[in-house]
N, C-alpha and C. Protein backbone atom coordinates (compact mmCIF):
# COMPACT_ATOMS: atom_id res chain seq x y z
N UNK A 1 -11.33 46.47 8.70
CA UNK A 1 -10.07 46.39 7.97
C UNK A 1 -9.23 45.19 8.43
N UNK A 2 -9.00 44.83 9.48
CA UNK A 2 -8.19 43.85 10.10
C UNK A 2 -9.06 42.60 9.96
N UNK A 3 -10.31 42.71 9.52
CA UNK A 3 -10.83 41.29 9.35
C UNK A 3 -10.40 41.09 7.84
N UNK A 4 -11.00 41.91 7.21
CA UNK A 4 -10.52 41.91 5.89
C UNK A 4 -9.65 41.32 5.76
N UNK A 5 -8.46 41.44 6.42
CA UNK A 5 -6.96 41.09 6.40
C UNK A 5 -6.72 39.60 6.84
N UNK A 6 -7.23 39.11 7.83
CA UNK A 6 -7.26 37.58 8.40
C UNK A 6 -8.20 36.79 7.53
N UNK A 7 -9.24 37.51 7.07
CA UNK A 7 -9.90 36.87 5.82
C UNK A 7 -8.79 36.44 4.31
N UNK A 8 -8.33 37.38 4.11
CA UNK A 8 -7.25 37.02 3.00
C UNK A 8 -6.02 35.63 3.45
N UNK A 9 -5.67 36.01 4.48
CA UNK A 9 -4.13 35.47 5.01
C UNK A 9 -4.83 34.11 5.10
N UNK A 10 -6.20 33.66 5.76
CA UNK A 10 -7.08 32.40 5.96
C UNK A 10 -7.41 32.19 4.39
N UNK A 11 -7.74 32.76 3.53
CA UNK A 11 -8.30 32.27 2.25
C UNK A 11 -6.69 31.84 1.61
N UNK A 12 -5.34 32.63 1.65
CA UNK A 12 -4.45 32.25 1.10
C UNK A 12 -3.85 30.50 1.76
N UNK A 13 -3.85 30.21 3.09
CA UNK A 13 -3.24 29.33 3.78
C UNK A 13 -4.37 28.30 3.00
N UNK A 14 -5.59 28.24 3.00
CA UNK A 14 -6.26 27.43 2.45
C UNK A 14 -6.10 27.51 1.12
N UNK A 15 -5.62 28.13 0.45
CA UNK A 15 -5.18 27.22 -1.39
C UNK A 15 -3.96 26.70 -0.98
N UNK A 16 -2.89 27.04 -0.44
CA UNK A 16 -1.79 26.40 -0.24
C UNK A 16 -2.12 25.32 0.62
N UNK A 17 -2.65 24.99 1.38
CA UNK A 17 -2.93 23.25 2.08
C UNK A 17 -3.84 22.73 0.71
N UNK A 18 -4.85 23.19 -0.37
CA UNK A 18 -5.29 22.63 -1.14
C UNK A 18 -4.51 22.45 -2.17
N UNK A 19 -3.51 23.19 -2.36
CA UNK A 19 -2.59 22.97 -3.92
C UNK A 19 -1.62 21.82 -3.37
N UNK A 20 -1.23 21.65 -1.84
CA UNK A 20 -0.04 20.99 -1.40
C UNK A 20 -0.80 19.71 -1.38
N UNK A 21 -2.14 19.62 -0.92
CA UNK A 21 -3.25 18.13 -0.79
C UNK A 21 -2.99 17.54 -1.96
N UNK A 22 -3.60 18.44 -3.42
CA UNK A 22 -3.93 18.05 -4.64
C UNK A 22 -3.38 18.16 -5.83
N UNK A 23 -1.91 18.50 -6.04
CA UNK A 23 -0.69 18.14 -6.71
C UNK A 23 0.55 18.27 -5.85
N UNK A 24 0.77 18.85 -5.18
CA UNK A 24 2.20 18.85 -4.44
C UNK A 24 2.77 17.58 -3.55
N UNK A 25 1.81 16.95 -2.58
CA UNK A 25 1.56 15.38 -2.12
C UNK A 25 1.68 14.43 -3.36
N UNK A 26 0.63 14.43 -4.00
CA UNK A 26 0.49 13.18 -4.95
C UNK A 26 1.75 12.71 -5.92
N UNK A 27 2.06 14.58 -6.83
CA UNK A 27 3.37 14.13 -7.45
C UNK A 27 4.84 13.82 -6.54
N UNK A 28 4.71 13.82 -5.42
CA UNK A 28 6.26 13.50 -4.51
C UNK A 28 6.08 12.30 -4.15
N UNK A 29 4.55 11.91 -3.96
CA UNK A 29 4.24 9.95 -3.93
C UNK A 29 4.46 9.22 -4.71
N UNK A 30 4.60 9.88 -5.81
CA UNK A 30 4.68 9.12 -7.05
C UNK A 30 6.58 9.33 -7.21
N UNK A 31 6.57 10.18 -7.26
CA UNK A 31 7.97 9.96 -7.40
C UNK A 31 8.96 9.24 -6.10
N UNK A 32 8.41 9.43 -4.96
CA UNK A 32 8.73 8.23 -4.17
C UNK A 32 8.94 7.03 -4.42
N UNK A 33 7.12 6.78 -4.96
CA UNK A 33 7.63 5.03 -5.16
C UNK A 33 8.38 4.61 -6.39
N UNK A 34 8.25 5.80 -7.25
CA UNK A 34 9.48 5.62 -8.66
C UNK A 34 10.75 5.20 -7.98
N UNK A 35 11.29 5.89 -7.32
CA UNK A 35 12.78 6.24 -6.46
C UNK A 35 12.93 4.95 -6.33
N UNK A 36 11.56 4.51 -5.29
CA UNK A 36 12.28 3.33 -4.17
C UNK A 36 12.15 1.86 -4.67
N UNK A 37 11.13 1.68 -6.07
CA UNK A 37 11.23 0.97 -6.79
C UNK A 37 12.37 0.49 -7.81
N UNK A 38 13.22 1.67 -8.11
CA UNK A 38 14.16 1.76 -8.97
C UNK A 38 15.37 1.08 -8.18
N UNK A 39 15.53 1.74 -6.98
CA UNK A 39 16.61 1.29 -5.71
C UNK A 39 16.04 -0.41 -5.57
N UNK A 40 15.35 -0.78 -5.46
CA UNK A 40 14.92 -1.85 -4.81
C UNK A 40 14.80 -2.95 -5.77
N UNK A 41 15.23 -2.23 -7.38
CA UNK A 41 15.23 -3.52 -8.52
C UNK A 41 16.83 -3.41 -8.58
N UNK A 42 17.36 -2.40 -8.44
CA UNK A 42 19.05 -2.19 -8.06
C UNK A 42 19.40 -3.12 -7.21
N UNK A 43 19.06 -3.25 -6.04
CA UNK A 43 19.65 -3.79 -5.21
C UNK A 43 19.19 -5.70 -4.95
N UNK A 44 17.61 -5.65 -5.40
CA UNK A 44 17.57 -6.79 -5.25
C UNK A 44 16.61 -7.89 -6.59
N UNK A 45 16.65 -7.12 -7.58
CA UNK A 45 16.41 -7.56 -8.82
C UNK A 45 14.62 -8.02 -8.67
N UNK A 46 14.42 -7.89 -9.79
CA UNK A 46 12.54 -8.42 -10.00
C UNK A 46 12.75 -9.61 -9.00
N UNK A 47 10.95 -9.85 -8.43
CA UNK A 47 10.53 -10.54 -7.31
C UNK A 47 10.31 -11.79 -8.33
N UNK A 48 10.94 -13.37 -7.76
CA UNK A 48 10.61 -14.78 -8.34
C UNK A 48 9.41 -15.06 -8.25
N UNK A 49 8.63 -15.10 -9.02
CA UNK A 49 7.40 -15.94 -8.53
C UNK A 49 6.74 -16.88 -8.59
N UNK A 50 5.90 -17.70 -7.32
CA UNK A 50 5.71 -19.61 -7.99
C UNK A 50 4.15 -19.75 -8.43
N UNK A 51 3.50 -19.19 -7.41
CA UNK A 51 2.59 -19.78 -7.67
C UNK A 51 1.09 -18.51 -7.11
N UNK A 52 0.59 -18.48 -8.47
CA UNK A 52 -0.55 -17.69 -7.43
C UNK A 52 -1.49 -17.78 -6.16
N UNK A 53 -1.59 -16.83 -5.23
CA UNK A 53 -2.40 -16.78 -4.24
C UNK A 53 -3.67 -16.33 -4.36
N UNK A 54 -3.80 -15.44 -4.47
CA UNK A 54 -4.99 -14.97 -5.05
C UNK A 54 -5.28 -13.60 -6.23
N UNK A 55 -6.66 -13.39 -6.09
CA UNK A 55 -6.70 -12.21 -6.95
C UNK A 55 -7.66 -11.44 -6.52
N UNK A 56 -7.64 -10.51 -6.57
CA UNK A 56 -8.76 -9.47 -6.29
C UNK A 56 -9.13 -8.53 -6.88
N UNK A 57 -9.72 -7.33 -6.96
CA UNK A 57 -9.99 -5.98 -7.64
C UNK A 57 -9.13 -5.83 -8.60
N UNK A 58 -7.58 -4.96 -6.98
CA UNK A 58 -6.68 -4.74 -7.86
C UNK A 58 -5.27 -5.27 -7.81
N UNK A 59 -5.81 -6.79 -7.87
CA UNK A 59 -4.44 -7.23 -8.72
C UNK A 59 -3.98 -8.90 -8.74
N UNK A 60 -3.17 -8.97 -8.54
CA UNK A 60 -3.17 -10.73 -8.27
C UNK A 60 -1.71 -10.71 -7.35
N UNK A 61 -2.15 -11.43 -6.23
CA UNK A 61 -1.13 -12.07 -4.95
C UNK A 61 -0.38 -13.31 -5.60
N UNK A 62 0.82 -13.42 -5.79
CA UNK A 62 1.75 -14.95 -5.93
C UNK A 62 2.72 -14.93 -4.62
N UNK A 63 2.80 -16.05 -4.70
CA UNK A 63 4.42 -16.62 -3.63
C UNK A 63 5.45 -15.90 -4.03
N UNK A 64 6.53 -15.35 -3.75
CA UNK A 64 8.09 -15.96 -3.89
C UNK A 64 8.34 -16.03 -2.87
N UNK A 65 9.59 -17.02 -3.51
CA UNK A 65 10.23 -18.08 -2.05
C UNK A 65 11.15 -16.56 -1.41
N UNK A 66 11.68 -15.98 -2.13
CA UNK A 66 12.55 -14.97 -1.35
C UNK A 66 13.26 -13.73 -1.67
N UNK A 67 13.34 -12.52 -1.83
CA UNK A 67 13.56 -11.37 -2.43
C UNK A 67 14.64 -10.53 -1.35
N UNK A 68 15.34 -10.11 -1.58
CA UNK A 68 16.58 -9.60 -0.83
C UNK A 68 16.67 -10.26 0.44
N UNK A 69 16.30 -9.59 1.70
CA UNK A 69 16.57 -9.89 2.76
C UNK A 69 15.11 -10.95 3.42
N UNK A 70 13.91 -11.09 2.84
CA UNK A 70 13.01 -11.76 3.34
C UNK A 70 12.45 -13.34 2.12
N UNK A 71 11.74 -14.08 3.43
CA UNK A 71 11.55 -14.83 3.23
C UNK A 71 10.68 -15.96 3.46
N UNK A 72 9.98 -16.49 3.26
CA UNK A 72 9.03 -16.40 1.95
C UNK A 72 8.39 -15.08 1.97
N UNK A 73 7.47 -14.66 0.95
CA UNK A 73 7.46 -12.98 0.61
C UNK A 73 5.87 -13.38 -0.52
N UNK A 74 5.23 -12.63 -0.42
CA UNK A 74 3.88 -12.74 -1.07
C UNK A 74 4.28 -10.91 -1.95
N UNK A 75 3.84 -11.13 -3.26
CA UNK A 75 3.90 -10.25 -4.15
C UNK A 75 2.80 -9.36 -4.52
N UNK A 76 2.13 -8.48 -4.46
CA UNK A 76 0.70 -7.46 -5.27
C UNK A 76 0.81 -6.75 -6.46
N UNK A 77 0.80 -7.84 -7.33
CA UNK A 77 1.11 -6.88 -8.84
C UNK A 77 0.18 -5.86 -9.19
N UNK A 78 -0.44 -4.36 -9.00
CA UNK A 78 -0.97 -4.08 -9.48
C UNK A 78 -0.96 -2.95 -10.50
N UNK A 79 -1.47 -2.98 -11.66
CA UNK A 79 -1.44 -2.13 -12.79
C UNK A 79 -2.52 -0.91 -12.99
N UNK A 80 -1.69 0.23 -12.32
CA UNK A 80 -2.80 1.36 -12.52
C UNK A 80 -2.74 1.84 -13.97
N UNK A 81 -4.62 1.38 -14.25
CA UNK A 81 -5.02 2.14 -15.89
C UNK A 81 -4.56 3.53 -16.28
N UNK A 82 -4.54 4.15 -15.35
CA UNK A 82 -4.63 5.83 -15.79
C UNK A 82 -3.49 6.61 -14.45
N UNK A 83 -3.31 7.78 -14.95
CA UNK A 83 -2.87 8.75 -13.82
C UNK A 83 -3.55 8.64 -12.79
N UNK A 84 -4.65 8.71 -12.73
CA UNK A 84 -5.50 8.75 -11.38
C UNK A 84 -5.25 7.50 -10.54
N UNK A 85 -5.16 6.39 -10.84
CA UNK A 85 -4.85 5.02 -9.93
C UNK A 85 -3.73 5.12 -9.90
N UNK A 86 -2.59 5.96 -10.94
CA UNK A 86 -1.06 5.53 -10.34
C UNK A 86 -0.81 6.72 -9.18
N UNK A 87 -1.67 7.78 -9.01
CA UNK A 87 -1.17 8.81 -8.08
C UNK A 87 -2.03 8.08 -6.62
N UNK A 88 -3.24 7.68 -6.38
CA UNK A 88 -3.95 6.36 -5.58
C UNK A 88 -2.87 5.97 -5.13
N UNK A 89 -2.50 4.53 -5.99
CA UNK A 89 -1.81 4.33 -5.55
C UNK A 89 0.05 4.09 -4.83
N UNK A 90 0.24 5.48 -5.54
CA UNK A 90 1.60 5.81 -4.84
C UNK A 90 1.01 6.63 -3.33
N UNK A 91 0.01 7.26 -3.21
CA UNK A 91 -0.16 7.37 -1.91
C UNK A 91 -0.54 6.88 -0.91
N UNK A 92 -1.29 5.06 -1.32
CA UNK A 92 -0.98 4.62 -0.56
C UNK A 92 -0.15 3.74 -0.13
N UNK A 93 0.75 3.56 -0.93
CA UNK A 93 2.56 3.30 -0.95
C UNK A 93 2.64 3.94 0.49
N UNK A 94 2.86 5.07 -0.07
CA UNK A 94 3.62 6.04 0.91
C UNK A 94 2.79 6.25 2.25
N UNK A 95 1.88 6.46 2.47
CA UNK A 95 1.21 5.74 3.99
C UNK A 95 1.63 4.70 4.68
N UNK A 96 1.59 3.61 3.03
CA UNK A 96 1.62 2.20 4.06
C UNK A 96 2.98 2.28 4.75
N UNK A 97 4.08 2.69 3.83
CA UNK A 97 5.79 2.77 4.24
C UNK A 97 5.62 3.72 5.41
N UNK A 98 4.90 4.47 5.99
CA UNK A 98 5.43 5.28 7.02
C UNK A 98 4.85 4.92 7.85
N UNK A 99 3.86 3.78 7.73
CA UNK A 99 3.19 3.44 9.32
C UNK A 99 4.25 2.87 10.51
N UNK A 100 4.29 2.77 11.46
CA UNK A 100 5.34 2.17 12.34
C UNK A 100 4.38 0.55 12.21
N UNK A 101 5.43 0.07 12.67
CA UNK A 101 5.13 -1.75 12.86
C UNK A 101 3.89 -2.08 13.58
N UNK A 102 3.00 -2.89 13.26
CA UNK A 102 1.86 -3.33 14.20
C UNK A 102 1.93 -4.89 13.60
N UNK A 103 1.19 -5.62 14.73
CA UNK A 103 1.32 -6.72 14.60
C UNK A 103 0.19 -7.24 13.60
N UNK A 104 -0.74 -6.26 12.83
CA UNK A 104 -2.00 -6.46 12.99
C UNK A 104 -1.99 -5.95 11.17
N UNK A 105 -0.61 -5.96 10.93
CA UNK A 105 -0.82 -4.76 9.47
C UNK A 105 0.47 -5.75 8.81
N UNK A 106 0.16 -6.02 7.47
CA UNK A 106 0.98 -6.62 6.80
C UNK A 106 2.11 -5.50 6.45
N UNK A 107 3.39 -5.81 6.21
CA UNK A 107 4.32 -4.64 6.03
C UNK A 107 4.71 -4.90 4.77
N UNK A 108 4.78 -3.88 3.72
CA UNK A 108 5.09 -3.48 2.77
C UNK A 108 6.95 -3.54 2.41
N UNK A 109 7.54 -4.48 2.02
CA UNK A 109 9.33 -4.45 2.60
C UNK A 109 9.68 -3.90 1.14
N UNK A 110 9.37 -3.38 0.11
CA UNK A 110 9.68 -2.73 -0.98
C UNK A 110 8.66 -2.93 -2.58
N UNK A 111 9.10 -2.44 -3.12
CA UNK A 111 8.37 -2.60 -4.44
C UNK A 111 9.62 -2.54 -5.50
N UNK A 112 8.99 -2.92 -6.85
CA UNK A 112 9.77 -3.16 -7.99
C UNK A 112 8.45 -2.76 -9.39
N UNK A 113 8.76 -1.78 -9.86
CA UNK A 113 7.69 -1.33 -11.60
C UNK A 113 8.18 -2.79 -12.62
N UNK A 114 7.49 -3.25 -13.10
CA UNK A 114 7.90 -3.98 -13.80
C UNK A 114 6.98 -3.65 -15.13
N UNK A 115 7.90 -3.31 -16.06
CA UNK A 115 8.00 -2.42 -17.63
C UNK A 115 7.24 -3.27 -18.67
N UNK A 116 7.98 -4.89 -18.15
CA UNK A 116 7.70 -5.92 -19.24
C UNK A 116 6.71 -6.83 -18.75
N UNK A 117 5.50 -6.32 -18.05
CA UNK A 117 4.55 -6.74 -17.62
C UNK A 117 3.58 -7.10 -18.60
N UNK A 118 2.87 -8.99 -18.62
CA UNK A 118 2.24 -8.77 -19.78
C UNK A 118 0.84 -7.94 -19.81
N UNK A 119 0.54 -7.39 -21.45
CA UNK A 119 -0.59 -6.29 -21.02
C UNK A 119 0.10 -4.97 -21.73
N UNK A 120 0.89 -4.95 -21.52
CA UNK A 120 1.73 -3.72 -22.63
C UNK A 120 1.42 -2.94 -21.28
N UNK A 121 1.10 -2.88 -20.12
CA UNK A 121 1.09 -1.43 -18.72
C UNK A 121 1.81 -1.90 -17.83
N UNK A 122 3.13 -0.91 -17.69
CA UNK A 122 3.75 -1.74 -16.57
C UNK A 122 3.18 -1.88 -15.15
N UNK A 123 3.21 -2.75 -14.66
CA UNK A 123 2.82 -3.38 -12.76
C UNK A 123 4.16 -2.91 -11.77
N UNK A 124 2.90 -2.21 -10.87
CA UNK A 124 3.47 -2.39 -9.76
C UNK A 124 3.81 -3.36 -8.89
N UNK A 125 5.15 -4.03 -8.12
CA UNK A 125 4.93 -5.40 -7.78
C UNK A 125 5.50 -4.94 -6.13
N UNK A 126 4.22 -4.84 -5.61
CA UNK A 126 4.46 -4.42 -4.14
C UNK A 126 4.41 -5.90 -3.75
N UNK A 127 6.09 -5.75 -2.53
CA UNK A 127 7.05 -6.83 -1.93
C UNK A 127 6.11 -6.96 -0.73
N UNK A 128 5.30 -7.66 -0.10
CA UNK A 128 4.74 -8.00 1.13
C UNK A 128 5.13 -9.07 2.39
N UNK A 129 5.13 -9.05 3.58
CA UNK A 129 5.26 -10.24 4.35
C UNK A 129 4.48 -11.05 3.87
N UNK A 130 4.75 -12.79 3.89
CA UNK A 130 3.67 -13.40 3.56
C UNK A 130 3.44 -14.43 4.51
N UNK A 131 1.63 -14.13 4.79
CA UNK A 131 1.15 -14.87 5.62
C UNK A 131 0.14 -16.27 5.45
N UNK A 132 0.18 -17.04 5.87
CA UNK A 132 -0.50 -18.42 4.56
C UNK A 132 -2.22 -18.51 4.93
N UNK A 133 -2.82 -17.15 5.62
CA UNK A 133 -3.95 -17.44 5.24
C UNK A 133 -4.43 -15.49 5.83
N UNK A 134 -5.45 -15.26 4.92
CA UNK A 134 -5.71 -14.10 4.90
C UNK A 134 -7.43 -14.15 5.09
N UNK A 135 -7.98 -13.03 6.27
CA UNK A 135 -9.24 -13.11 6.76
C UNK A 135 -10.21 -13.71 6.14
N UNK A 136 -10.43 -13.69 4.81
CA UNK A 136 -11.13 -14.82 3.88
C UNK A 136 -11.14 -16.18 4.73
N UNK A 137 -9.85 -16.27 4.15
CA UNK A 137 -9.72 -17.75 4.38
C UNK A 137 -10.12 -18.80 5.80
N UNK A 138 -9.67 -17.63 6.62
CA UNK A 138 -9.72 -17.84 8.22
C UNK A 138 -11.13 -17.55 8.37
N UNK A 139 -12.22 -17.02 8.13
CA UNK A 139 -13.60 -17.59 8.24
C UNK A 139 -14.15 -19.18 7.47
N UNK A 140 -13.35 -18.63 6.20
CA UNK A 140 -13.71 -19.51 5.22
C UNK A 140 -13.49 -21.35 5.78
N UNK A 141 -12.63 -21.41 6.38
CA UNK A 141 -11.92 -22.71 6.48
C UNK A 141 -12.82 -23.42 8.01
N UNK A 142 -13.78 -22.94 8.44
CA UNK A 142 -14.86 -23.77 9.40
C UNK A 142 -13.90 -23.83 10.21
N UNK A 143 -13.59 -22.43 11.04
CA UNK A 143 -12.98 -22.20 12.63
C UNK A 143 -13.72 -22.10 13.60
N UNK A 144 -13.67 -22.58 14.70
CA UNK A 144 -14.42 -22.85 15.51
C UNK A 144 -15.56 -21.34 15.81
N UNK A 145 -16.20 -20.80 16.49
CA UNK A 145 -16.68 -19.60 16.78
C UNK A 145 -15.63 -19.10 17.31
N UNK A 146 -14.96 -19.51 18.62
CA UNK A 146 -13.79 -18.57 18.94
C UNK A 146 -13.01 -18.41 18.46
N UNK A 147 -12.25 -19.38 17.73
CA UNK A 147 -11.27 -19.11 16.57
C UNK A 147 -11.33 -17.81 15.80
N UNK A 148 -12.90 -17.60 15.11
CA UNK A 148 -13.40 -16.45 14.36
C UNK A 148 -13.52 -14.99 15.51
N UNK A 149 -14.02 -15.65 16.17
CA UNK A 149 -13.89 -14.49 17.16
C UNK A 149 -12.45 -13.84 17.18
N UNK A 150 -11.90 -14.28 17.44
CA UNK A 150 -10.16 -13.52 17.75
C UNK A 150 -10.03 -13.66 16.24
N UNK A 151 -10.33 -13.58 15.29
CA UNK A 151 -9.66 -13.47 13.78
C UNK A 151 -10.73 -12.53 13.78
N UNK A 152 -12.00 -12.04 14.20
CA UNK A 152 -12.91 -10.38 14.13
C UNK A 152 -11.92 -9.32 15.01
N UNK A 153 -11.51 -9.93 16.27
CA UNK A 153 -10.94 -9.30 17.24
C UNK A 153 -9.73 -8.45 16.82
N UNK A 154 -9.33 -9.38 15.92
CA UNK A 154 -7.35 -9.08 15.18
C UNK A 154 -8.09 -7.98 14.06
N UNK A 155 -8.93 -7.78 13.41
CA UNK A 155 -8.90 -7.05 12.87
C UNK A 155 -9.50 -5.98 13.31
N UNK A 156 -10.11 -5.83 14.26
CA UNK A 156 -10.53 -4.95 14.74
C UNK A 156 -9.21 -4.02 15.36
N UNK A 157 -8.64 -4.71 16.04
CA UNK A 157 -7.23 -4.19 16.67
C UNK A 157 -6.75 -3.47 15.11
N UNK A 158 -6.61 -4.27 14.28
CA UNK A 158 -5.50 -3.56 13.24
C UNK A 158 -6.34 -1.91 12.65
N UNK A 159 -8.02 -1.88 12.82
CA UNK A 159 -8.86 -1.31 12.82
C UNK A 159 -8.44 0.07 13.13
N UNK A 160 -8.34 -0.41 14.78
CA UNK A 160 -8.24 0.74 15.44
C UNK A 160 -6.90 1.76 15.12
N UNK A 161 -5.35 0.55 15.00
CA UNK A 161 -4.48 1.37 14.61
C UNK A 161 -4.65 2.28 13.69
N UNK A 162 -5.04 1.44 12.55
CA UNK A 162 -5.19 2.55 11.27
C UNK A 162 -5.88 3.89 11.83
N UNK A 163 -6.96 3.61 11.99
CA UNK A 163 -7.91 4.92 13.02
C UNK A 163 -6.57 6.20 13.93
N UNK A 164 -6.13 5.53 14.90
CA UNK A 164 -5.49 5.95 15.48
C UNK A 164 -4.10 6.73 14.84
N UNK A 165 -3.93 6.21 13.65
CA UNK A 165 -2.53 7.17 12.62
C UNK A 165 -3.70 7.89 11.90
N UNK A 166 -4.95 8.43 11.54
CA UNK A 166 -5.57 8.85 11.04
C UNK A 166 -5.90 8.40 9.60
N UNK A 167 -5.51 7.52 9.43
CA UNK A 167 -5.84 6.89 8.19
C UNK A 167 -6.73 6.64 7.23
N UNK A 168 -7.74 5.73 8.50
CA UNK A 168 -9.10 5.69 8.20
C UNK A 168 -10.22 6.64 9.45
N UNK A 169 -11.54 6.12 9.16
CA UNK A 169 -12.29 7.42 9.49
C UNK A 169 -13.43 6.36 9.67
């Protein structure tokens, strides 16, 4: 009888960590980065942008020279197709915003939705530090072996943090 009973109370705690995992998390991420996007076009209006940096998967990197309080500032426009990439990625919005500072992790200083994005889907335009060369490049550009070495090393460090907030696996 009393197992019976810890069997139930264990089967109930496990839908509630699964209902809280698999809508209760995702829709408060999303409405997070709604919030802080909305605040953050309030306060410091759509991000300028000059010139593209790059592009990848998901999205395309440009310059601006400067967006509220930072300066120069690299931009990540990206446009999730469906519900499923916009709940993605509002959670990892909301990771990236709660990590504490490492030297080793680009910091996320706000975002802005932008409505009138061309494409008819509005973009996300996550506000980034900007750094003028990204691990690509720093193999790419014929650094010495040690040079590359401490640019494997740096990421390895940033590696481990993530590891260490449980992030990655």
């Amino acid at each position: 009888h009393l197992t019976s009973k810890l069997d139930k109370i264990a089967d109930q705690n496990h839908q509630q960590k699964t209902k809280l995992r698999k809508s209760l998390s995702p829709r408060a991420a999303k409405l997070s980065i709604e919030s802080i996007s909305l605040r953050d076009a309030i306060l410091y209006g759509m991000p300028k942008v000059t010139r593209e940096l790059g592009r990848g998967q998901y999205g395309v990197v440009t310059l601006c020279p400067s967006w509220g309080n930072y300066a120069p500032c690299a931009v990540k426009s990206v446009v999730p197709p469906d519900e499923k990439h916009w709940i993605d990625l509002s959670m990892e919005f909301y990771y990236a915003r709660s990590l504490p500072d490492h030297i080793r992790i680009v910091k996320i200083r706000g975002s802005v939705i932008d409505y009138m994005y061309p494409g008819g889907q509005p973009a996300v335009l996550l506000v980034m530090d900007y750094y003028p060369r990204d691990f690509y490049q720093a193999i790419k550009y014929h650094l010495s072996y040690l040079e590359r070495l401490q640019v494997s090393l740096d990421v390895v460090e940033g590696l481990r943090f993530l590891h260490n907030q449980g992030l990655i696996h």
